[in-house]
N, C-alpha and C. Protein backbone atom coordinates (compact mmCIF):
# COMPACT_ATOMS: atom_id res chain seq x y z
N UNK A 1 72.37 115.78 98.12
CA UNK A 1 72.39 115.08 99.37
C UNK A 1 73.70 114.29 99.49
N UNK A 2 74.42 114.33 100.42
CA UNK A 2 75.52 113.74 100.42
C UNK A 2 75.31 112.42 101.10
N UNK A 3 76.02 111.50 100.58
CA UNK A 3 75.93 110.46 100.81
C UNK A 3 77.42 109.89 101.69
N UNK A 4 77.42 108.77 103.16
CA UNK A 4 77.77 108.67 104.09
C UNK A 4 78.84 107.14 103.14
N UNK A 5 80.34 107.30 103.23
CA UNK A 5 80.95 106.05 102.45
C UNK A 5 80.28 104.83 103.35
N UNK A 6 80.72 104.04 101.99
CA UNK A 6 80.35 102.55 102.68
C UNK A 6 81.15 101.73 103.68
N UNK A 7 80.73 101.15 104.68
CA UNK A 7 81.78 100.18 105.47
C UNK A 7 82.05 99.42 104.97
N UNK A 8 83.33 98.81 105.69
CA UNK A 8 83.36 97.32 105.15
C UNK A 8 83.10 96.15 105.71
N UNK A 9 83.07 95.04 105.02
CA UNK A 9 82.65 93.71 105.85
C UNK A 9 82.69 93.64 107.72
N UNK A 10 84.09 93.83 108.02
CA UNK A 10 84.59 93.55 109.20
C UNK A 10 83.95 94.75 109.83
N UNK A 11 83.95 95.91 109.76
CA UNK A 11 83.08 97.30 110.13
C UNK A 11 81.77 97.12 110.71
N UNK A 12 81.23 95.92 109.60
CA UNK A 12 79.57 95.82 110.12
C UNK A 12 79.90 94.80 111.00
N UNK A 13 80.76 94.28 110.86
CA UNK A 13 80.54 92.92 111.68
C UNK A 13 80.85 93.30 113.49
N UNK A 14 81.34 94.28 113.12
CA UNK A 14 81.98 95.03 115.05
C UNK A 14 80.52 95.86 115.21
N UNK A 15 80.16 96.41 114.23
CA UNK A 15 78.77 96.92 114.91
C UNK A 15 78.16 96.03 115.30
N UNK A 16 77.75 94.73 114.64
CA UNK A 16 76.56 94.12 114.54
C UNK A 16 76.60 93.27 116.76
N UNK A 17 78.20 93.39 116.60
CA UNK A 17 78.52 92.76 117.80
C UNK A 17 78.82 93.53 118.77
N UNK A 18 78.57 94.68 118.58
CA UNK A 18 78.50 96.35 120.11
C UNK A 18 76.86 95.76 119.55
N UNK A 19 76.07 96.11 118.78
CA UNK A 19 74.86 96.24 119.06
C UNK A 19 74.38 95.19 120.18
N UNK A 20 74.90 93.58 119.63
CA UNK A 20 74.79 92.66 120.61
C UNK A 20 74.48 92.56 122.11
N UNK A 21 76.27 92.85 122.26
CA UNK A 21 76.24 93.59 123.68
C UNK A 21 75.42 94.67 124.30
N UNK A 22 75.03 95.49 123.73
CA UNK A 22 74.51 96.26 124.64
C UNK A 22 75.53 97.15 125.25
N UNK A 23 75.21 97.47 126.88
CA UNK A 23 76.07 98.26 127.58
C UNK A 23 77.27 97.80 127.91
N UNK A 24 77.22 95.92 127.49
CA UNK A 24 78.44 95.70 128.06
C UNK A 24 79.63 95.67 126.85
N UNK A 25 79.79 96.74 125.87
CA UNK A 25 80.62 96.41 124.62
C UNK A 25 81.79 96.98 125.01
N UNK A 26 82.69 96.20 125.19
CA UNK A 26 84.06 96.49 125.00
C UNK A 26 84.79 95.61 124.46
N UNK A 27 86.27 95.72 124.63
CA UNK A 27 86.87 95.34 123.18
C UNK A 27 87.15 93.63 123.23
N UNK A 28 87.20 93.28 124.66
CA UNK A 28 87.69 91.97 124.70
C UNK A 28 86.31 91.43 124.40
N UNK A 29 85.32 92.01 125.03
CA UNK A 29 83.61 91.00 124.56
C UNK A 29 82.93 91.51 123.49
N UNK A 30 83.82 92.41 122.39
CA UNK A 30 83.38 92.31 121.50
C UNK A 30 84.06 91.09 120.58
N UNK A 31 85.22 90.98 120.37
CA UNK A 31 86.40 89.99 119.96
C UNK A 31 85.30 88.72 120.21
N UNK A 32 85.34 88.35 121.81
CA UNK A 32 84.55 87.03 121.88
C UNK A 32 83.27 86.82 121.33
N UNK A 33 82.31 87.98 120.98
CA UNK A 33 81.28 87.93 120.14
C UNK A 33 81.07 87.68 118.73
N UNK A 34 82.40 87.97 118.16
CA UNK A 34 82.83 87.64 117.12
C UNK A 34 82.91 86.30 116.60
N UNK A 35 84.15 85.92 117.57
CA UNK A 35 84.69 84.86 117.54
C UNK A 35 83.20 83.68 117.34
N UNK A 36 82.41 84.08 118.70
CA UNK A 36 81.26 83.12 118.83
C UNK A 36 80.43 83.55 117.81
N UNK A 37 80.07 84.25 116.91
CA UNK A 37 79.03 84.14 115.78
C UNK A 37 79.24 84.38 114.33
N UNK A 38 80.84 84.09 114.46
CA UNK A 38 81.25 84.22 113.08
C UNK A 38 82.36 82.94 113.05
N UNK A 39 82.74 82.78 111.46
CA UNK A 39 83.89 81.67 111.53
C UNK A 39 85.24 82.14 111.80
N UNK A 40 85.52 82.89 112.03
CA UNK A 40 86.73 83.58 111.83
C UNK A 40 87.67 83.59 113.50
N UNK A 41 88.84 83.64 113.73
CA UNK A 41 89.78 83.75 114.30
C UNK A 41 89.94 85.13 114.33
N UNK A 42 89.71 86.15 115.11
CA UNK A 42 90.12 87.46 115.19
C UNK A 42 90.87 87.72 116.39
N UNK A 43 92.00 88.92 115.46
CA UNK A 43 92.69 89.57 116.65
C UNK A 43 92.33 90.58 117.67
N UNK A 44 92.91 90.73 118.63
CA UNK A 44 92.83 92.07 119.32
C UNK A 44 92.74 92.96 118.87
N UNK A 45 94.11 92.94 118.02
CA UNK A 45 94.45 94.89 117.47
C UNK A 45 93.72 94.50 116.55
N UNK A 46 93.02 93.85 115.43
CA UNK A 46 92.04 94.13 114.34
C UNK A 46 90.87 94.54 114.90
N UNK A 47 90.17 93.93 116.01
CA UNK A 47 89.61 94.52 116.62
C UNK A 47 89.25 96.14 117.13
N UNK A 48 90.52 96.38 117.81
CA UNK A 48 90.75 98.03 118.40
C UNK A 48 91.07 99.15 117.18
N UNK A 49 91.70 98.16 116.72
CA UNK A 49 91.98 99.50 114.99
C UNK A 49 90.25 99.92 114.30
N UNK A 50 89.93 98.86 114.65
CA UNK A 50 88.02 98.63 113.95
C UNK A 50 87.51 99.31 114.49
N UNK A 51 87.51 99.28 116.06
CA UNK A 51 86.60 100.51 117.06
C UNK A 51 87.32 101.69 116.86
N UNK A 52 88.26 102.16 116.51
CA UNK A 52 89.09 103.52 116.20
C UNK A 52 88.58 104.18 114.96
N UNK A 53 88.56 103.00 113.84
CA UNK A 53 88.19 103.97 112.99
C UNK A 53 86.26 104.19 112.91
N UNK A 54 85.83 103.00 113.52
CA UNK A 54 84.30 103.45 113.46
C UNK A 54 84.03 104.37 114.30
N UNK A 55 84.68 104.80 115.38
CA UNK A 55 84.53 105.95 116.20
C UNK A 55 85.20 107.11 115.68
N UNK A 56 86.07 107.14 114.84
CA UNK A 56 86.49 108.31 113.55
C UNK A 56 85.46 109.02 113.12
N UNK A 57 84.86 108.19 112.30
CA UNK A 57 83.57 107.99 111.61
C UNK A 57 82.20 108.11 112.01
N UNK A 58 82.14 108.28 113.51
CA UNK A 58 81.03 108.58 114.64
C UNK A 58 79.68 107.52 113.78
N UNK A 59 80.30 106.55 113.90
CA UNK A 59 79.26 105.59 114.11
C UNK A 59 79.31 104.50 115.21
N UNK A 60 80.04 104.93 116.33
CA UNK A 60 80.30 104.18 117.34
C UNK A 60 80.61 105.76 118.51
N UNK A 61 79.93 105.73 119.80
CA UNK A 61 80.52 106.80 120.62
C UNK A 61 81.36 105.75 121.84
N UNK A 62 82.14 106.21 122.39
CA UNK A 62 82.68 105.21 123.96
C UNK A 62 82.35 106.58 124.53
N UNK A 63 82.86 105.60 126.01
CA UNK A 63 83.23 106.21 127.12
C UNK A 63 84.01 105.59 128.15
N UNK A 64 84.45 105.99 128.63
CA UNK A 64 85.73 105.27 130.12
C UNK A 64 84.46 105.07 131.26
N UNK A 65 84.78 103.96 131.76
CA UNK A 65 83.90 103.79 133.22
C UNK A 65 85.13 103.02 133.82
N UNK A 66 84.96 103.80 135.30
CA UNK A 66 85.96 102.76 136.54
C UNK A 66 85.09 101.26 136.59
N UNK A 67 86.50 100.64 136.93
CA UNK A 67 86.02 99.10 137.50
C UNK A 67 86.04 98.74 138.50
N UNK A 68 86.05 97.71 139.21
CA UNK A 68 86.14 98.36 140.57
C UNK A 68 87.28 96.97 140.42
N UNK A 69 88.42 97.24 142.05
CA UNK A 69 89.49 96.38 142.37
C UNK A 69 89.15 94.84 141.82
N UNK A 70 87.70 94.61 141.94
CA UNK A 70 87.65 93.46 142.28
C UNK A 70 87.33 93.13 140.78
N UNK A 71 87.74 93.70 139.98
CA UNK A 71 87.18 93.13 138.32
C UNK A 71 88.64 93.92 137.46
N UNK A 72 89.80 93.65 138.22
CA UNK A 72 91.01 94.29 137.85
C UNK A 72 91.53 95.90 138.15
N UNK A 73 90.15 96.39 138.41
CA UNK A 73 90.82 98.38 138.72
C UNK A 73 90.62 98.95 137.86
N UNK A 74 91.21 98.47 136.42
CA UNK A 74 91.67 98.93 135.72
C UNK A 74 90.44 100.19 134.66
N UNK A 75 90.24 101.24 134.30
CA UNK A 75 89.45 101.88 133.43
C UNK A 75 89.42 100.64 132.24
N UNK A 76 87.57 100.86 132.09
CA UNK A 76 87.20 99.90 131.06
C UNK A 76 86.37 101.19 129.79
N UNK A 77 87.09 100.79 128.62
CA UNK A 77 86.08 101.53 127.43
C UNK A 77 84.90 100.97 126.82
N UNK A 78 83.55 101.22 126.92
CA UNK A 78 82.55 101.26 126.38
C UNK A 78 82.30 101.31 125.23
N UNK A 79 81.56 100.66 124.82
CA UNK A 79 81.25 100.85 123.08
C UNK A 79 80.08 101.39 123.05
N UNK A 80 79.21 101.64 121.71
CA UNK A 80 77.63 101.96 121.76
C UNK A 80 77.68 101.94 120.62
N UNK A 81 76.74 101.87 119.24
CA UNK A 81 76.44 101.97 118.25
C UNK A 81 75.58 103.58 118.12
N UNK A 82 75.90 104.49 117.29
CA UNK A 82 75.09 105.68 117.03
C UNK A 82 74.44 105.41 116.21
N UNK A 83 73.42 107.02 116.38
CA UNK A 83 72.29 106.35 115.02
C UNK A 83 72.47 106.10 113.64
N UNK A 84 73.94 107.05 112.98
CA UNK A 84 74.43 106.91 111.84
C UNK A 84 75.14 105.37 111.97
N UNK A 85 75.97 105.11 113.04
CA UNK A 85 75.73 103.53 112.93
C UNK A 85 74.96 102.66 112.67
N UNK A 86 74.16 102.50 113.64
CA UNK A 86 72.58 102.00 113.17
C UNK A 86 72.33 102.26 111.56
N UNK A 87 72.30 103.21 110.90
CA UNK A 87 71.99 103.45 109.48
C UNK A 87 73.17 102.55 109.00
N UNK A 88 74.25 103.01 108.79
CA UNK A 88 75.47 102.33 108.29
C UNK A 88 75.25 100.82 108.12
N UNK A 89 75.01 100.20 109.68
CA UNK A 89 74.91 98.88 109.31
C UNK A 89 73.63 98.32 108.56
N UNK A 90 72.17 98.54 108.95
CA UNK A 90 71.55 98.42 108.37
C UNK A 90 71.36 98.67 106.98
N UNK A 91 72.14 99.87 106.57
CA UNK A 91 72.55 99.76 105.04
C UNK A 91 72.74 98.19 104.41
N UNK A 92 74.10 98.07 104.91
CA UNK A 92 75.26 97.50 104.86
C UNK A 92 74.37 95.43 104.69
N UNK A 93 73.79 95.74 105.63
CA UNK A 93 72.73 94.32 105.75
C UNK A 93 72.21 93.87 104.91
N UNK A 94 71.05 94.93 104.88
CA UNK A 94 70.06 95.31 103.65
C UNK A 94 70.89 94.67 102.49
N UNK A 95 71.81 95.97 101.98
CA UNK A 95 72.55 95.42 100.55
C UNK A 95 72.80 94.31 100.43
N UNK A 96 73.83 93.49 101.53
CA UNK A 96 74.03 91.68 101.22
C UNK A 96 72.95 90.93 101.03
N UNK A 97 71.53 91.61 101.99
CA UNK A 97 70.73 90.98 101.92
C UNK A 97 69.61 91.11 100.28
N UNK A 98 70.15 92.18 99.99
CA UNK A 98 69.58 92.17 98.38
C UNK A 98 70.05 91.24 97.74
N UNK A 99 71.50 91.33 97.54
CA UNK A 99 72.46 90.67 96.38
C UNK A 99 71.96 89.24 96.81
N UNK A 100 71.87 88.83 97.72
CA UNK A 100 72.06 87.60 97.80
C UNK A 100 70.38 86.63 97.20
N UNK A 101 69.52 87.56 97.35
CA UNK A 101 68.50 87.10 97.07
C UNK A 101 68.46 86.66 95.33
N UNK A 102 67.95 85.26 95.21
CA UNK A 102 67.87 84.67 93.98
C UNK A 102 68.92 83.69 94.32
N UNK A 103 69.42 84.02 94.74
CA UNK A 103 70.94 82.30 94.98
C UNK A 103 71.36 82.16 95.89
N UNK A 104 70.24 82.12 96.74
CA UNK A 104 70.47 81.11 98.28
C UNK A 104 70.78 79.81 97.60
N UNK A 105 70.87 79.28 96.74
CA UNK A 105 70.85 77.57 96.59
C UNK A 105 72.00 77.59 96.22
N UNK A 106 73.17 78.82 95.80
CA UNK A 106 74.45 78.88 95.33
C UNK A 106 75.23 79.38 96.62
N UNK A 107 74.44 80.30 98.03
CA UNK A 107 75.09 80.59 98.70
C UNK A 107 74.79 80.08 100.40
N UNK A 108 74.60 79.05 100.33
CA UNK A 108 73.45 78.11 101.74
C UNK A 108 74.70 78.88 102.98
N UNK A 109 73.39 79.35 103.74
CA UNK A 109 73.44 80.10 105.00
C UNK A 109 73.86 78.43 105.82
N UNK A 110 75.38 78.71 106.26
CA UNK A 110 75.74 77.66 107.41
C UNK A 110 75.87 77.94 108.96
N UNK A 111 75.08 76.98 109.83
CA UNK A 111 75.72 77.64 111.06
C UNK A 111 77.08 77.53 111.97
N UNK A 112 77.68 78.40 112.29
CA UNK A 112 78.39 78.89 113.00
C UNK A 112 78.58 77.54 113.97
N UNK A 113 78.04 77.13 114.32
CA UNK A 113 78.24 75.80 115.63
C UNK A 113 77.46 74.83 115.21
């Protein structure tokens, strides 16, 4: 049975935030989803390089949808999580969420805000 490589940190963390969104995942409200539920300062292009290669990897599908004048014109790209996504991250969860068990008192869950 072949087995699917592992992501990395930042990998799950762009899924976890297309899953978020929903229909509305694209790259600038994924960034701000980030931003808002993680500690971190992220870029754009770390961002778009992230949706490139998880869509490499077909654990992410897009698509182009028009916008209309009044929300810039401009073609907007879509995100979505696939089901091997879905697996991927939930892997990916799971595992931290193994390791970590036994030393929550060494690793205290802080919030974000």
């Amino acid at each position: 049975m072949k087995h699917a490589a592992p992501i990395g940190e930042f990998e799950v963390l762009v899924l976890m935030a297309v899953l978020r969104l929903g229909d509305g995942a694209y790259g600038s409200a994924i960034r701000d989803e980030l931003q808002a539920h993680t500690s971190r300062k992220i870029s754009r292009g770390a961002v778009y390089v992230t949706l490139d290669r998880l869509d490499a990897k077909r654990l992410l599908t897009s698509r182009v949808v028009d916008r209309p004048p009044e929300h810039g014109g401009r073609p907007l790209r879509l995100y979505r999580v696939s089901p091997a996504g879905v697996k991927a991250a939930t892997s990916a969860v799971s595992d931290m969420a193994r390791m970590r068990s036994g030393i929550e008192s060494l690793l205290p869950i802080r919030s974000t805000r």
